[in-house]
Protein backbone atom coordinates (compact mmCIF):
# COMPACT_ATOMS: atom_id res chain seq x y z
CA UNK A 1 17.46 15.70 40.27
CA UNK A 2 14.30 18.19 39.60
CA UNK A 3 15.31 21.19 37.74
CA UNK A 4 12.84 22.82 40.91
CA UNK A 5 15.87 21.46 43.20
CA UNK A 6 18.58 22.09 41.31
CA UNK A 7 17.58 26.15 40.71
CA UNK A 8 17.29 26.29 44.49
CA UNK A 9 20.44 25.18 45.52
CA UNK A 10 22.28 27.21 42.78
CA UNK A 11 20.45 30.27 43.75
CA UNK A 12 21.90 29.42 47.42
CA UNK A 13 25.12 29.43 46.76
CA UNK A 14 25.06 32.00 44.21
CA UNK A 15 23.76 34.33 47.19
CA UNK A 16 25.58 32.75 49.85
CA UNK A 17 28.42 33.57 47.53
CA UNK A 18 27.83 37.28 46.81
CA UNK A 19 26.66 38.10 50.04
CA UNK A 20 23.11 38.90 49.00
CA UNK A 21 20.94 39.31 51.76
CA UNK A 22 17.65 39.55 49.27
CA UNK A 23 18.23 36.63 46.75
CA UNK A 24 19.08 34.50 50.56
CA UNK A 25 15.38 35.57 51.58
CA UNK A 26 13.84 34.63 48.25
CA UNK A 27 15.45 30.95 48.89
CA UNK A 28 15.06 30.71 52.55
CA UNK A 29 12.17 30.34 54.51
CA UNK A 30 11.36 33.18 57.22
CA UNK A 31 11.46 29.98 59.46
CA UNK A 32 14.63 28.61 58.46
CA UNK A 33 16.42 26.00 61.07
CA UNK A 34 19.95 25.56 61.41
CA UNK A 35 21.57 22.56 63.15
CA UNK A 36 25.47 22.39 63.51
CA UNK A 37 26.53 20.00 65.80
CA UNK A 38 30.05 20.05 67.34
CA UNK A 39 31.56 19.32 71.05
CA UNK A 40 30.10 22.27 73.54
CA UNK A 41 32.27 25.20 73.00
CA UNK A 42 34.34 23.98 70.71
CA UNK A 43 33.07 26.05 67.26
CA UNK A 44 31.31 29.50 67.34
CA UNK A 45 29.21 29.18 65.12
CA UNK A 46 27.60 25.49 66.53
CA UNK A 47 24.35 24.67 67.63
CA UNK A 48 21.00 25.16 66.64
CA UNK A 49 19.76 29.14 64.95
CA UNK A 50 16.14 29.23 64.16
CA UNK A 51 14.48 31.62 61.92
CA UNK A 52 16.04 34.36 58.98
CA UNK A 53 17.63 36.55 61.84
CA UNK A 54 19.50 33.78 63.01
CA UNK A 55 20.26 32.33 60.38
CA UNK A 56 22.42 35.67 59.48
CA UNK A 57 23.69 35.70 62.76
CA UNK A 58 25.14 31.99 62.02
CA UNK A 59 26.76 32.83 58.59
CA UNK A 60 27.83 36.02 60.38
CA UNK A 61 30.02 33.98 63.34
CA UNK A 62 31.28 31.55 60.38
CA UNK A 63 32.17 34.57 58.21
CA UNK A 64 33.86 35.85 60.98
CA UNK A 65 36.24 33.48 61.53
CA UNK A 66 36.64 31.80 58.24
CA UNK A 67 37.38 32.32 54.94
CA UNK A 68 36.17 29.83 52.39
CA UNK A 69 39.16 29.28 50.08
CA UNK A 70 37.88 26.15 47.50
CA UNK A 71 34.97 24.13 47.51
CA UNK A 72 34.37 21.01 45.45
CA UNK A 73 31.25 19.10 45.37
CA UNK A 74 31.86 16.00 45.84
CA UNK A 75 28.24 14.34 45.71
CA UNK A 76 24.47 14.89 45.61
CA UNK A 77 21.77 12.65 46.82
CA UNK A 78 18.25 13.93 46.55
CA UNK A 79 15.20 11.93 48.33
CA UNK A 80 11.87 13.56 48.14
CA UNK A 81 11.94 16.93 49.87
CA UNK A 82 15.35 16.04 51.11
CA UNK A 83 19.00 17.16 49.59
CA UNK A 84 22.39 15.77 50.16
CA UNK A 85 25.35 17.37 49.31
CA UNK A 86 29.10 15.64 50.30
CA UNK A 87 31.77 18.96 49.51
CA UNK A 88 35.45 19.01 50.40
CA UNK A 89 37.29 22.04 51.14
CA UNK A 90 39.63 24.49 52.64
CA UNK A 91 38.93 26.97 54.86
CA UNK A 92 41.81 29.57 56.33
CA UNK A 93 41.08 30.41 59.98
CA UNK A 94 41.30 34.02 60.27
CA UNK A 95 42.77 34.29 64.07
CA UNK A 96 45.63 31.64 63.31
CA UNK A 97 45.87 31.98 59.49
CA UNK A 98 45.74 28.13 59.61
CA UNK A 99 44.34 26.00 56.82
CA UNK A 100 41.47 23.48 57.77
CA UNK A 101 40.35 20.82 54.86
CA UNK A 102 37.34 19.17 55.24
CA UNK A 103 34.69 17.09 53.67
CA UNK A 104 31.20 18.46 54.92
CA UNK A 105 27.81 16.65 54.45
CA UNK A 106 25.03 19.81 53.96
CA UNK A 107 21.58 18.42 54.41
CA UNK A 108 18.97 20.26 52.95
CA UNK A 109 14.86 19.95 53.92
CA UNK A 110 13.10 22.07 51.31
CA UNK A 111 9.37 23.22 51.65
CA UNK A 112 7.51 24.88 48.70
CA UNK A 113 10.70 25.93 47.18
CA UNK A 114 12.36 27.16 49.70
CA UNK A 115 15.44 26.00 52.31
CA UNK A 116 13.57 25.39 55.40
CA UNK A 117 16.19 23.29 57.48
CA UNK A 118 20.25 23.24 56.95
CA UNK A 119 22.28 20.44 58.79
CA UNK A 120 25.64 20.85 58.48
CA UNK A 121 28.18 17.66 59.80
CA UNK A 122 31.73 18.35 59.32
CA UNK A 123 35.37 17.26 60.87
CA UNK A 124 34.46 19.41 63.45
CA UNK A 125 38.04 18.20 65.09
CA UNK A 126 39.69 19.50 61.74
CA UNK A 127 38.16 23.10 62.49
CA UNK A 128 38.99 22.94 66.28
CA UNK A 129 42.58 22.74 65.64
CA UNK A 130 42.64 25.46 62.75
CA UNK A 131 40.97 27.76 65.52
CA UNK A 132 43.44 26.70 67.94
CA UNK A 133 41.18 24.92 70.40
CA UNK A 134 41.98 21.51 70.14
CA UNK A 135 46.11 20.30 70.01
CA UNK A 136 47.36 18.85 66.68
């Protein structure tokens, strides 16, 4: 992996981490696209956000309903301007207090230097039932 790529996605989740709304717009593009897929209505913070505002406004509806308790990278495939990452986690659902563990594929498009697409595919069924929306 380029050091270029690596220093991106560590300043990512270093920011994504602490919350910094600055160091997220020096590794985010103003145009940023978000796709998270999941059944219609099933998670908040699904579907497609376009652009830095939305973009907040997706982390905000996650953030508001989850708390990220452990993640582990699992894997990392890079190809061209193109990152994979494979993480498994735990999440505890703040309405039911119920613990959701995962393993989440992020994919990453980068574009001079920047994060200018996010694709996020996760057990989406896990994180229905921690909300409370789907039977276990």
């Amino acid at each position: 992996m380029s050091d270029a790529v690596r220093d991106t996605l560590d300043r990512y989740y270093a920011a994504l981490k602490a919350g910094d709304r600055a160091a997220l717009r020096g590794v985010v593009s103003d145009d940023i696209e978000v796709h998270y897929p999941a059944p219609e209505g099933l998670l908040p913070w699904a579907g497609d956000w376009s652009g830095f505002e939305r973009f907040e406004a997706f982390l905000k509806a996650v953030g508001d309903h989850l708390v990220i308790d452990t993640v582990e990278p699992l894997s990392m495939h890079i190809a061209g301007d193109t990152v994979i990452t494979v993480l498994k986690g735990e999440w505890t659902v703040k309405a039911t207090g119920r613990k959701v563990r995962t393993e989440t594929a992020n994919i990453f498009t980068l574009r001079d230097g920047k994060i200018a697409r996010y694709q996020v595919f996760s057990d989406t069924a896990a994180l229905g039932v921690g909300l409370g929306r789907l039977a276990s």
